[in-house]
N, C-alpha and C. Protein backbone atom coordinates (compact mmCIF):
# COMPACT_ATOMS: atom_id res chain seq x y z
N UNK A 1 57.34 32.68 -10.76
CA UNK A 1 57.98 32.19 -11.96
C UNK A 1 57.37 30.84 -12.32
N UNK A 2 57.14 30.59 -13.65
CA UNK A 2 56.44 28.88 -14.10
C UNK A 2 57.51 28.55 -13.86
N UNK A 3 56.71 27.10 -14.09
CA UNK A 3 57.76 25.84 -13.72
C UNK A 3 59.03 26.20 -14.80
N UNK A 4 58.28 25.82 -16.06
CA UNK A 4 59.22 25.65 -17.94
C UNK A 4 60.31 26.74 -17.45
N UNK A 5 60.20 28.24 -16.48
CA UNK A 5 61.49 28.71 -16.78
C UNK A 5 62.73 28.03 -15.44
N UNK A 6 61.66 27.33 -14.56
CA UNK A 6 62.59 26.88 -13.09
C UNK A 6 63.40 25.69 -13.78
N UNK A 7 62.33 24.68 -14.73
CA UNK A 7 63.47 23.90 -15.51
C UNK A 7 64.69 24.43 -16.14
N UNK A 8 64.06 25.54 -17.40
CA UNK A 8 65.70 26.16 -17.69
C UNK A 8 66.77 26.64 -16.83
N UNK A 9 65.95 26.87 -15.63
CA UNK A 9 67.32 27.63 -14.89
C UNK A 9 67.98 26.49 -14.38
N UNK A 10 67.51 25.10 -13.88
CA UNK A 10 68.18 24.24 -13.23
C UNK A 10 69.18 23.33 -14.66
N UNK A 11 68.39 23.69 -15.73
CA UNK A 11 69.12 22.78 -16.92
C UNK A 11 70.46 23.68 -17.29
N UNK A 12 70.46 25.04 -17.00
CA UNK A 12 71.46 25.50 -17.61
C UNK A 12 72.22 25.87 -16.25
N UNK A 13 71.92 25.80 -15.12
CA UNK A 13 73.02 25.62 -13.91
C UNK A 13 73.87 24.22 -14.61
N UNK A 14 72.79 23.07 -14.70
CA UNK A 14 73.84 21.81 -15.11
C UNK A 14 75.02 22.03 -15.89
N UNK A 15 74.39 23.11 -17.08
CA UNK A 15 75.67 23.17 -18.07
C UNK A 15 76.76 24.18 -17.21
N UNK A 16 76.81 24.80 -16.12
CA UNK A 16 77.56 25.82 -15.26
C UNK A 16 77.83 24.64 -14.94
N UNK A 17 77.52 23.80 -14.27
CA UNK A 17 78.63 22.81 -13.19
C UNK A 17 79.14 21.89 -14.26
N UNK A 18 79.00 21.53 -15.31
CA UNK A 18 79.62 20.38 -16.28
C UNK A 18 80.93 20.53 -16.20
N UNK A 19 82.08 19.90 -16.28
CA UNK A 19 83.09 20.32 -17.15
C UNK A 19 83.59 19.70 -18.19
N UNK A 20 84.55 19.88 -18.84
CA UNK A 20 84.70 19.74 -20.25
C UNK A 20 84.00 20.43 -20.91
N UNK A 21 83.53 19.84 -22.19
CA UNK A 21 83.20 20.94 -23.34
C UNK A 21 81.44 21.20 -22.88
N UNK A 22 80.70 20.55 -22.09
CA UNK A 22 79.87 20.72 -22.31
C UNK A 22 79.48 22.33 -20.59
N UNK A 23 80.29 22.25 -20.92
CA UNK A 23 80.68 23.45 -19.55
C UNK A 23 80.07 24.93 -20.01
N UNK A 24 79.53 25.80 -19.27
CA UNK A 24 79.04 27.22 -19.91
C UNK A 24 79.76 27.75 -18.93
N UNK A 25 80.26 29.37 -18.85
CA UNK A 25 80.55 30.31 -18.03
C UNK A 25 79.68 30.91 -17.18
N UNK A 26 79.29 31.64 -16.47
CA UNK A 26 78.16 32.35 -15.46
C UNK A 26 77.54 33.35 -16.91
N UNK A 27 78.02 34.01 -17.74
CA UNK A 27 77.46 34.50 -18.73
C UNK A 27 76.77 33.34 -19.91
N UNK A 28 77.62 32.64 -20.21
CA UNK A 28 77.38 31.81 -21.23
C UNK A 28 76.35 31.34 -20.60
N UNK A 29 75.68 30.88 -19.05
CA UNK A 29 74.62 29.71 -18.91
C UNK A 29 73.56 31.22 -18.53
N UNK A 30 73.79 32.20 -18.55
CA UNK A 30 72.57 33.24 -18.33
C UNK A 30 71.92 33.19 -19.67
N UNK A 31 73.30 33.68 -20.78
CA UNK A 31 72.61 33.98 -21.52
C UNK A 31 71.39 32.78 -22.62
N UNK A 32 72.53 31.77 -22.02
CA UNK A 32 71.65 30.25 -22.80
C UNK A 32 70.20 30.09 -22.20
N UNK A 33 69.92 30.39 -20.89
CA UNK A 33 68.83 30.26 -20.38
C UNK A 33 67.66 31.23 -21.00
N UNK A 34 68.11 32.48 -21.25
CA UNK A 34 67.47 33.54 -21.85
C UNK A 34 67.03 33.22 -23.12
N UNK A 35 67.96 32.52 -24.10
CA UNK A 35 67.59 32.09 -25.37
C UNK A 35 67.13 31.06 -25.56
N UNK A 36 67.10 29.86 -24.27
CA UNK A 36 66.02 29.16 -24.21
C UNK A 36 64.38 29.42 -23.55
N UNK A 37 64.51 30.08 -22.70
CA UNK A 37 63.29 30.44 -22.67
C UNK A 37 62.82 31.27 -24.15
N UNK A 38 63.22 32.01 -25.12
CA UNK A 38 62.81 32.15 -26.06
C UNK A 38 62.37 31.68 -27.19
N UNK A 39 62.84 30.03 -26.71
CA UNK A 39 62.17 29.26 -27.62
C UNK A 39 63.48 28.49 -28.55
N UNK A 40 64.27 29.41 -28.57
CA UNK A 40 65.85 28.93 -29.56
C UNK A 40 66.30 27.17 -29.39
N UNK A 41 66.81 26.03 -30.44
CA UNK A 41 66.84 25.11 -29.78
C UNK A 41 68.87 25.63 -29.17
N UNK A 42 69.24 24.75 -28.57
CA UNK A 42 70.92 24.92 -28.62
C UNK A 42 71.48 24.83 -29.51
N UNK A 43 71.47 24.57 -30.66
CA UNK A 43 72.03 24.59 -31.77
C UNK A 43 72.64 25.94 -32.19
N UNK A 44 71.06 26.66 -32.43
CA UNK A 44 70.41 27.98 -32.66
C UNK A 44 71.52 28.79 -32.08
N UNK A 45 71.12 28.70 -30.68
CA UNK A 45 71.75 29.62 -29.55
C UNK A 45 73.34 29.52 -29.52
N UNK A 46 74.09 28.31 -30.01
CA UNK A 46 75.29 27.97 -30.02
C UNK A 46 76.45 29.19 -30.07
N UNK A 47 76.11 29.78 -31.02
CA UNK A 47 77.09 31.48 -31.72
C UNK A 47 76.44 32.21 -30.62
N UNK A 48 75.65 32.61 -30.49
CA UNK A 48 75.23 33.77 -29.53
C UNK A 48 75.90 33.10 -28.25
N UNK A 49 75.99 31.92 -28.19
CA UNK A 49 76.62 31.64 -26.55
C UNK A 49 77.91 31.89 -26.68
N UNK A 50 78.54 31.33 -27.90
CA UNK A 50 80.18 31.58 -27.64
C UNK A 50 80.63 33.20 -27.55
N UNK A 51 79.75 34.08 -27.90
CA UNK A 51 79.77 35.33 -27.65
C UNK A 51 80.46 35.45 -26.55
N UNK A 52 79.78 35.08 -24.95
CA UNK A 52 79.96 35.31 -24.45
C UNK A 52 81.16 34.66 -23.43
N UNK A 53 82.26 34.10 -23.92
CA UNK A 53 82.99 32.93 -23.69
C UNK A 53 84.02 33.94 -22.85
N UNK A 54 84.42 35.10 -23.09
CA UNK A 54 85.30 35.40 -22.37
C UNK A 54 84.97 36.47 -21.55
N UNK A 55 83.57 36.45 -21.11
CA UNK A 55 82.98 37.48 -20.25
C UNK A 55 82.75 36.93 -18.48
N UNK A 56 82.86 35.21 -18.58
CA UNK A 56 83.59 34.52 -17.36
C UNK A 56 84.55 35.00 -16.34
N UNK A 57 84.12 35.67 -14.89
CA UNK A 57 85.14 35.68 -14.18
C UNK A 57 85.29 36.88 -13.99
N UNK A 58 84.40 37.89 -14.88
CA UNK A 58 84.78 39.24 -14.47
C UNK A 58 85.17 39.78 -15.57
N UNK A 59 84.99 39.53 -16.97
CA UNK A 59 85.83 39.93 -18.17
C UNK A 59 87.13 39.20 -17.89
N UNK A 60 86.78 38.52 -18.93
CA UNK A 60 88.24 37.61 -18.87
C UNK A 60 89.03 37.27 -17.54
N UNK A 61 88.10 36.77 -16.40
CA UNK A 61 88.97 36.34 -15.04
C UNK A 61 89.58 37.46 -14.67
N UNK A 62 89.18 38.71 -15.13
CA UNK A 62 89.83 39.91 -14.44
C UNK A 62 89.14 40.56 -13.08
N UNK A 63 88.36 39.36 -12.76
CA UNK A 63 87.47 40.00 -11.15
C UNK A 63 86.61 40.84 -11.21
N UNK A 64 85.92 41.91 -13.03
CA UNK A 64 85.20 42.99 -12.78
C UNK A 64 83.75 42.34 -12.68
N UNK A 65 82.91 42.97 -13.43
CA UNK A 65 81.39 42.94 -13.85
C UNK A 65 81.26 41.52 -13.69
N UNK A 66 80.16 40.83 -12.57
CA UNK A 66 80.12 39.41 -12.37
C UNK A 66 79.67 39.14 -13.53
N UNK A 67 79.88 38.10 -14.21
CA UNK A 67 79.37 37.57 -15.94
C UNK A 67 78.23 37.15 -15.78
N UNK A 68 77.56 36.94 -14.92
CA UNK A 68 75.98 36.75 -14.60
C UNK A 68 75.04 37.95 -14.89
N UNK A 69 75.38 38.87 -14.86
CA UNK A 69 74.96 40.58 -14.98
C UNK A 69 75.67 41.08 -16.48
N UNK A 70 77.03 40.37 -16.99
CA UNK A 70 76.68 41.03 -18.39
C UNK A 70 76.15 40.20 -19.51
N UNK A 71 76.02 38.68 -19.09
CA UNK A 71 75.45 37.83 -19.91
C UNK A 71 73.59 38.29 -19.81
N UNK A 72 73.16 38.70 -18.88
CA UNK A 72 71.56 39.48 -18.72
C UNK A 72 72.31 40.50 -19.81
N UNK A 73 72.66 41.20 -19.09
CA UNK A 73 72.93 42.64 -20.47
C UNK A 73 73.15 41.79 -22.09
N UNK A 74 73.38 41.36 -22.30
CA UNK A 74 73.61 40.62 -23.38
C UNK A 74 72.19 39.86 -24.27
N UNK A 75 71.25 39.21 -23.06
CA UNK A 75 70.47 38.71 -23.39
C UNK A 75 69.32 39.80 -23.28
N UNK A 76 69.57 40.73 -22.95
CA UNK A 76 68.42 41.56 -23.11
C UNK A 76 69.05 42.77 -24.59
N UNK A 77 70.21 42.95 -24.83
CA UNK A 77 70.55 43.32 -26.43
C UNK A 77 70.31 42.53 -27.05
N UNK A 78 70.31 41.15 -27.39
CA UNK A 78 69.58 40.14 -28.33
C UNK A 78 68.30 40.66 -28.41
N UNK A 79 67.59 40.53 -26.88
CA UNK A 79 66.08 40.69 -27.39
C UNK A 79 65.79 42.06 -28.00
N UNK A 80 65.90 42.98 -27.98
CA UNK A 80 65.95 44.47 -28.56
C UNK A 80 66.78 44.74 -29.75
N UNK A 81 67.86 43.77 -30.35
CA UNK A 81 68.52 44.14 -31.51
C UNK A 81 67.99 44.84 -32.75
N UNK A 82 66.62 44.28 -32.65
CA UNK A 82 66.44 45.24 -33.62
C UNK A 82 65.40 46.85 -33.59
N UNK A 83 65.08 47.20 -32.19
CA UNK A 83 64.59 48.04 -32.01
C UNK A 83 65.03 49.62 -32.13
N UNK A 84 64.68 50.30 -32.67
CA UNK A 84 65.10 51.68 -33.42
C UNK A 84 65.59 52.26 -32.04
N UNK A 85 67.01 52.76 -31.87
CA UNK A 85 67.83 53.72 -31.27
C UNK A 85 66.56 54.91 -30.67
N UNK A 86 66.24 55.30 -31.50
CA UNK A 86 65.77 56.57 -31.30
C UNK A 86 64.79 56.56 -30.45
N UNK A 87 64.15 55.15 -30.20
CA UNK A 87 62.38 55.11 -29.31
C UNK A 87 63.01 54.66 -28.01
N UNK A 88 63.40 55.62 -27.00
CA UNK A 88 63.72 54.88 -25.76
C UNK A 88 62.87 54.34 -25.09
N UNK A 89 61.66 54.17 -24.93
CA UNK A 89 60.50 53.20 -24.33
C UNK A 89 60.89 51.74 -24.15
N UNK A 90 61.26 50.94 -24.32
CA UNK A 90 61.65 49.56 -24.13
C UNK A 90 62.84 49.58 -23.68
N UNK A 91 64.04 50.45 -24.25
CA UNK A 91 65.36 50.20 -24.77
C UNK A 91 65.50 50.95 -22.75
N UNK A 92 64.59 52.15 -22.65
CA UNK A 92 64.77 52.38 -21.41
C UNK A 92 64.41 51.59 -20.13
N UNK A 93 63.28 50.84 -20.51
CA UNK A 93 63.06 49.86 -19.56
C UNK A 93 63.88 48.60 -19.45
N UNK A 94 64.70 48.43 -20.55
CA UNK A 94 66.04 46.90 -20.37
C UNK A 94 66.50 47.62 -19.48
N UNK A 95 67.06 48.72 -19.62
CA UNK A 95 68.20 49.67 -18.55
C UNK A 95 67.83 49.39 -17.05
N UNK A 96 66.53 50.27 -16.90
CA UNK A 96 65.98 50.30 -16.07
C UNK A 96 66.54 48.75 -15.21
N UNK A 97 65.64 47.84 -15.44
CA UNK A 97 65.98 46.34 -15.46
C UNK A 97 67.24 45.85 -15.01
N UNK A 98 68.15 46.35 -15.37
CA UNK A 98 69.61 45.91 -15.41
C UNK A 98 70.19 46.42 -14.22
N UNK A 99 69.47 47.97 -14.11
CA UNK A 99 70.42 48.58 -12.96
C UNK A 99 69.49 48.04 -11.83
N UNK A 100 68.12 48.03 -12.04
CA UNK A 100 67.45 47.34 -10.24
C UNK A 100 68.47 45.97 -10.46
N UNK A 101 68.52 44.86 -11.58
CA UNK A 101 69.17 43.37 -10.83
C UNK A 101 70.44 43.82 -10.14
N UNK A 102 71.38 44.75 -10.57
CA UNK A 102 72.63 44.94 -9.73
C UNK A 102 72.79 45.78 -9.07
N UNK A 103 71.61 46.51 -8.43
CA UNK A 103 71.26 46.62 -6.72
C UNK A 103 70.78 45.23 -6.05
N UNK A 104 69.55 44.37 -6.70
CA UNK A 104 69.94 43.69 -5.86
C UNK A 104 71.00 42.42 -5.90
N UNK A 105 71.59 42.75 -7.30
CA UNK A 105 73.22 41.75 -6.57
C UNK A 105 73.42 42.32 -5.75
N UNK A 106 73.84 43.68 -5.74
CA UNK A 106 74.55 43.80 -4.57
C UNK A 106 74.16 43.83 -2.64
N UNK A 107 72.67 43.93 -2.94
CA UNK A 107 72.10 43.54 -1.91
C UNK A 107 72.13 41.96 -1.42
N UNK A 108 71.58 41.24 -2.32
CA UNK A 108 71.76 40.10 -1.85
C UNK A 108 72.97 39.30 -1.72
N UNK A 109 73.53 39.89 -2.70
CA UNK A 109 75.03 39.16 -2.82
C UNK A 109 76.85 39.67 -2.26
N UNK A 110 76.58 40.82 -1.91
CA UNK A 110 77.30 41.85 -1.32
C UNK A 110 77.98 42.65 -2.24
N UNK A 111 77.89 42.62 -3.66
CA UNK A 111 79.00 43.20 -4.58
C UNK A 111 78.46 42.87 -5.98
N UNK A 112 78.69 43.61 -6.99
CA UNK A 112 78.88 43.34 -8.49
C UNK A 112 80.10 43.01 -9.18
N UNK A 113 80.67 42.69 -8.46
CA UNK A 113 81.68 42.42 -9.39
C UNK A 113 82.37 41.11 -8.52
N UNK A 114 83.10 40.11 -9.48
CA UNK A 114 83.47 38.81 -9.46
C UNK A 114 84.72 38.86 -8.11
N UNK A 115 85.52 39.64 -8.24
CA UNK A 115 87.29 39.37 -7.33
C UNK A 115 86.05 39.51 -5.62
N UNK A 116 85.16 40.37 -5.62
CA UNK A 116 84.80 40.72 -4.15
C UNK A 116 83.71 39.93 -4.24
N UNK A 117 82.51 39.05 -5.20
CA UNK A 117 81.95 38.24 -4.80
C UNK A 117 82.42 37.01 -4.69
N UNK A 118 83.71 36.48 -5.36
CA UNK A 118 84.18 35.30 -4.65
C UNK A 118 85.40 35.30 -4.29
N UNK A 119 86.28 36.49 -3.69
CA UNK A 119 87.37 36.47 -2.95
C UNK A 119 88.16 35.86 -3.21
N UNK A 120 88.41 35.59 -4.43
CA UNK A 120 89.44 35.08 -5.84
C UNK A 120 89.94 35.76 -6.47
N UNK A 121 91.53 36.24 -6.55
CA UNK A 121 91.91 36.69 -8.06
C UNK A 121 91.96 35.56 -9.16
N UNK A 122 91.36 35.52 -10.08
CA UNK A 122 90.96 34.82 -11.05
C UNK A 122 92.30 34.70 -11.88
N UNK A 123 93.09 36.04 -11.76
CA UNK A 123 94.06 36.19 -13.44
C UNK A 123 95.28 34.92 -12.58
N UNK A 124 95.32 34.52 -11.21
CA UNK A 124 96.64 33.98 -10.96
C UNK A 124 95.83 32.30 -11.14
N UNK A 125 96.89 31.51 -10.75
CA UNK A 125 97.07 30.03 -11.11
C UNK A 125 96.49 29.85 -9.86
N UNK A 126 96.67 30.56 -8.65
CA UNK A 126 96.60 30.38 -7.40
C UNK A 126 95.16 31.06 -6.62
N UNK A 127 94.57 32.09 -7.33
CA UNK A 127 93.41 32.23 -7.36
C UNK A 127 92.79 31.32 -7.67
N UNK A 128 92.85 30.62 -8.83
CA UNK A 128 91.48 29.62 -9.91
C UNK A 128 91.98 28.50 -8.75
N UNK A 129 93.28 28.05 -7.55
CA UNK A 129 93.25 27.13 -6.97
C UNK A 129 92.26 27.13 -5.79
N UNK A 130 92.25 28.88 -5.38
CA UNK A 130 91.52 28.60 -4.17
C UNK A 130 90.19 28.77 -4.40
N UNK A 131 90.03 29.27 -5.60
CA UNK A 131 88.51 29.04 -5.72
C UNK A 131 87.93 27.61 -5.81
N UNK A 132 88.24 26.66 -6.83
CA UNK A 132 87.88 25.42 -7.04
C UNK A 132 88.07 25.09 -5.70
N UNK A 133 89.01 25.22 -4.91
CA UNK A 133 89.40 24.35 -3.29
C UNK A 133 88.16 24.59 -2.48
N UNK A 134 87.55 25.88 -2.92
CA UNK A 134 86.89 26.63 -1.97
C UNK A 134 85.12 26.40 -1.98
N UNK A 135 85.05 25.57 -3.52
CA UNK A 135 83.86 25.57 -4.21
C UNK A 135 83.20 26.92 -3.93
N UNK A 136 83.43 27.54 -4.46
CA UNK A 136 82.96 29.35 -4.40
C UNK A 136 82.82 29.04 -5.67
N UNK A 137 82.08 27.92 -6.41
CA UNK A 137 81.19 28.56 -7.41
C UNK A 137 79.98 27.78 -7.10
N UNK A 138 79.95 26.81 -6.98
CA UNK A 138 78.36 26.54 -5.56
C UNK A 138 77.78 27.36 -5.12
N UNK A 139 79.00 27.97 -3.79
CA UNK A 139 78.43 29.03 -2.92
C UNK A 139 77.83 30.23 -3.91
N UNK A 140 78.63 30.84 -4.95
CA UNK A 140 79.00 32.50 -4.55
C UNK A 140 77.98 32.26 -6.35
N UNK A 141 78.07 31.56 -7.39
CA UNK A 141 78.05 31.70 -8.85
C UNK A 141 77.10 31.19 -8.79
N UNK A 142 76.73 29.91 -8.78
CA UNK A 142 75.12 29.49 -9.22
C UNK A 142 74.12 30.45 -8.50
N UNK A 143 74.40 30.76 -7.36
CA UNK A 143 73.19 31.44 -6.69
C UNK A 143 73.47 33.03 -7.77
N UNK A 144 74.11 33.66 -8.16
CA UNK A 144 74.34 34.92 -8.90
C UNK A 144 73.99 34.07 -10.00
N UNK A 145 73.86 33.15 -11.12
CA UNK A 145 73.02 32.87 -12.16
C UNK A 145 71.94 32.86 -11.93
N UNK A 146 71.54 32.28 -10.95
CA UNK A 146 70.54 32.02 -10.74
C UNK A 146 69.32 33.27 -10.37
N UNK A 147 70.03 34.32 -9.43
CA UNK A 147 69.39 34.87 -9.85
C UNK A 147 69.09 36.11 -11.02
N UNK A 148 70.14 35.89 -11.46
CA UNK A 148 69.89 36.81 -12.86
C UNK A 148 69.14 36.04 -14.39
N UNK A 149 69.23 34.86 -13.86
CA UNK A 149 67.98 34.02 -15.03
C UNK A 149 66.28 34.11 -14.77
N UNK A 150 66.05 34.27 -12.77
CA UNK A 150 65.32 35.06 -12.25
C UNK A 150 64.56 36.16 -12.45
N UNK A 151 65.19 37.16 -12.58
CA UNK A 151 65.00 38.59 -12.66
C UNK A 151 65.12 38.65 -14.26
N UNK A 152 65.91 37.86 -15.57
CA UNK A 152 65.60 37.92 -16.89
C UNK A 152 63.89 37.77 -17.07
N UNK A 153 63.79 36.45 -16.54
CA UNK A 153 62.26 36.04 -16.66
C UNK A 153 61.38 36.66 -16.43
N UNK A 154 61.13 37.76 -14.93
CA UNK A 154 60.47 38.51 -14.93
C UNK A 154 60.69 40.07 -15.79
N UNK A 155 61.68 40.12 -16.25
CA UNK A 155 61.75 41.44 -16.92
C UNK A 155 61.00 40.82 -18.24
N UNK A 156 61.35 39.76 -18.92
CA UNK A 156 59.96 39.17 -19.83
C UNK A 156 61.14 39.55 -21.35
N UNK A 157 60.93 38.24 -22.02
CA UNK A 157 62.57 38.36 -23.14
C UNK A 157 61.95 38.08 -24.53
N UNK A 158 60.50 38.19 -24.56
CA UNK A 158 59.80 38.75 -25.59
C UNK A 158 60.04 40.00 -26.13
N UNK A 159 60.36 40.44 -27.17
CA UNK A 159 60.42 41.77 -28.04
C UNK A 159 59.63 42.16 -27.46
N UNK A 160 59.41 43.28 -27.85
CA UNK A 160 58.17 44.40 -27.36
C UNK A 160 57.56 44.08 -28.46
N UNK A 161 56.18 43.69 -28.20
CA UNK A 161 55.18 44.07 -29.26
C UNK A 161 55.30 42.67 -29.70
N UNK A 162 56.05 41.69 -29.04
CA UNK A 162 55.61 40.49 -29.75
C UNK A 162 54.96 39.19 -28.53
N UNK A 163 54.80 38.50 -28.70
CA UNK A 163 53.96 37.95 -27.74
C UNK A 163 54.30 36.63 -27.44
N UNK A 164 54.94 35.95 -26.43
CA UNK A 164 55.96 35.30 -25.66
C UNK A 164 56.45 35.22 -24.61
């Protein structure tokens, strides 16, 4: 991987650990990384990030799909939005793409989904306590952004046919 995308990934971990407003979700800082490596300034990318505002935690802190894996899914429908339904050649290789990164989440990380990669129920008061107590988003979340900003980069977030 170049350096320019090791910077984005460490610039948009920052915005994962911020808090307050300048804070992203495990989706929101995938997908920002994706649309910065595309060149987008933050401004740009701003709407496409809030997209993904309640995909944090599992869909809405509900423990499912880690938001690191649907913010990739997300940033790889941006890059293809406008590619014709009908030509599966690209549209099959995002797929492709998507299902090797969450084998190896689940290889490297033990699980795809949020409640069993950080042993948090998210929806209680008392979950979001033992997680923060637990810093299980150090441990368990930056390394799952991280590597799904990883594996974006090499799947390559240039359109097809355009050159980037």
């Amino acid at each position: 991987m170049d350096e320019r995308a090791q910077a984005l990934i460490e610039r948009c971990l920052t915005d994962f650990r911020a808090s307050g407003p300048g804070h992203r979700n495990c989706a929101q800082s995938v997908l920002l990384f994706a649309l910065r490596l595309r060149g987008e300034d933050d401004g740009a990318a701003a709407g496409a990030v809030e997209l993904a505002r309640y995909l944090g935690g599992g869909l809405g802190r509900a423990g499912l799909t880690c938001g690191a894996l649907t913010g990739a899914a997300l940033a790889l429908g941006l890059r293809d939005r406008d590619l014709d339904p009908a030509l599966g050649g690209p549209q099959d290789a995002a797929r492709e793409g998507l299902q090797t990164l969450a084998r190896d989440f689940a290889a490297r990380l033990g699980a795809t989904d949020c409640r069993a990669l950080t042993g948090c129920d998210l929806t209680s008061s008392l979950g979001r306590v033992k997680f923060a107590a637990a810093g299980v988003a150090e441990k368990v979340c930056v390394p799952a952004v991280r590597l799904a900003c990883e594996r974006l980069s090499a799947l390559g977030l240039a359109r097809p046919g355009e050159v980037g």
